[in-house]
Protein backbone atom coordinates (compact mmCIF):
# COMPACT_ATOMS: atom_id res chain seq x y z
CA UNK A 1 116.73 177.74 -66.74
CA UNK A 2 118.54 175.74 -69.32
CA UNK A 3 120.60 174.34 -66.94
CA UNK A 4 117.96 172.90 -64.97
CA UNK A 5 116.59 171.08 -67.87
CA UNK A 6 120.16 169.80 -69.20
CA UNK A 7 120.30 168.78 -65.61
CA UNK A 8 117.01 167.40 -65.42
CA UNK A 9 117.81 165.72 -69.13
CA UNK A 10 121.24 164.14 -67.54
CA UNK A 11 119.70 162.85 -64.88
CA UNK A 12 116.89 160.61 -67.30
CA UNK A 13 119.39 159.33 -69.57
CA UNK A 14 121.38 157.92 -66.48
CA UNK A 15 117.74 156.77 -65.15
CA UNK A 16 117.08 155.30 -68.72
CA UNK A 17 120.74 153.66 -68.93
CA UNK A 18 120.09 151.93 -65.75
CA UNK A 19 117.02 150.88 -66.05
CA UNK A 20 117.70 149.24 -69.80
CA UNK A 21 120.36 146.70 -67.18
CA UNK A 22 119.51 142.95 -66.06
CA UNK A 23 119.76 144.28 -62.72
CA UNK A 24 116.47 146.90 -63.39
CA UNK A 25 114.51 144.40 -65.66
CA UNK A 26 110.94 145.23 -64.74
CA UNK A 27 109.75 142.39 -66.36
CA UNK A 28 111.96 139.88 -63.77
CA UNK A 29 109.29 138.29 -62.10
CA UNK A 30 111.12 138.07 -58.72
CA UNK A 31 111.29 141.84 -59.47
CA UNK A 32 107.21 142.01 -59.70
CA UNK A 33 107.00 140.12 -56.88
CA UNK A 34 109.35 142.58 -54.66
CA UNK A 35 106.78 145.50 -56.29
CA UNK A 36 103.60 143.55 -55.20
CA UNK A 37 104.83 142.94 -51.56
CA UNK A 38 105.36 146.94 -51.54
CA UNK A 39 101.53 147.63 -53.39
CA UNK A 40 99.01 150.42 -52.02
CA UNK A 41 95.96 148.80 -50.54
CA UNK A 42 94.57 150.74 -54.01
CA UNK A 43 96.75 148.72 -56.10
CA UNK A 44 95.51 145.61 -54.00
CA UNK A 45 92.10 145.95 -54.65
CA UNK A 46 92.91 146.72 -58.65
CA UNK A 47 94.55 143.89 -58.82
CA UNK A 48 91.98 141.31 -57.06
CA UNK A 49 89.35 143.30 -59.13
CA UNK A 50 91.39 142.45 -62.60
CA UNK A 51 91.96 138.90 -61.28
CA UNK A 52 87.69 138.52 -59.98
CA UNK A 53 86.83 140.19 -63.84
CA UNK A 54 89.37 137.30 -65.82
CA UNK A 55 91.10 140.40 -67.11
CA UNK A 56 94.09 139.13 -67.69
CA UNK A 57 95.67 141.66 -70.02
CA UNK A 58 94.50 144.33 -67.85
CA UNK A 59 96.20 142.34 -64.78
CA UNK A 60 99.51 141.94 -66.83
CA UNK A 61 99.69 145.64 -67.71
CA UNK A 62 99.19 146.53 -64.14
CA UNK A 63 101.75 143.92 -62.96
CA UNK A 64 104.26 145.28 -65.33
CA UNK A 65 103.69 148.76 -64.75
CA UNK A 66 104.19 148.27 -61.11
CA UNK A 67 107.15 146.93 -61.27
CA UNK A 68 108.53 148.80 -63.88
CA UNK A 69 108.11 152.18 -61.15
CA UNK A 70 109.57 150.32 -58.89
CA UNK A 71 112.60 149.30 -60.38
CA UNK A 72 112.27 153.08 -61.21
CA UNK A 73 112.37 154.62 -57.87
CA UNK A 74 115.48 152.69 -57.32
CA UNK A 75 117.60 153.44 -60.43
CA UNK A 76 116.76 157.26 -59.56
CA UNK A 77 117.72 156.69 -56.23
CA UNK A 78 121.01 155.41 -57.41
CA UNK A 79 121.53 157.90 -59.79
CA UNK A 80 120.68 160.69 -56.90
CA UNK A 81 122.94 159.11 -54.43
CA UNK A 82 125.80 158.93 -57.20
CA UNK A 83 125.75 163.00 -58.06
């Protein structure tokens, strides 16, 4: 069992590591716009709502967010294709 989590632990920091790069900057907005193009219909429709209300903090954190699990998925694919 504590192998699995050392494992599992391993496998964050090189996650973490990666993502802390120029090359995994969530906050590149050619970056958020990849994430966007890629967005659930749900995510669609919480965005337009956030952009209809004027919330533009709420809008922002979305943006971010997205984009920040998207640069994500990658680095952990990397990671998983590297072990």
């Amino acid at each position: 069992m504590r192998d699995d989590v050392s494992e599992l632990e391993a496998f964050q920091k090189q996650v973490d590591d990666l993502m802390s790069t120029p090359g995994y900057d969530a906050s590149d907005a050619f970056r958020m716009g990849e994430a966007i193009q890629q967005a659930s219909d749900e995510d669609q429709e919480t965005i337009r709502d956030y952009v209809e209300q004027k919330d533009w903090a709420k809008l922002g954190l979305k943006l971010y967010t997205m984009s920040f699990e998207y640069m994500e998925s990658f680095a952990e694919h990397e990671v998983r294709e590297s072990i």
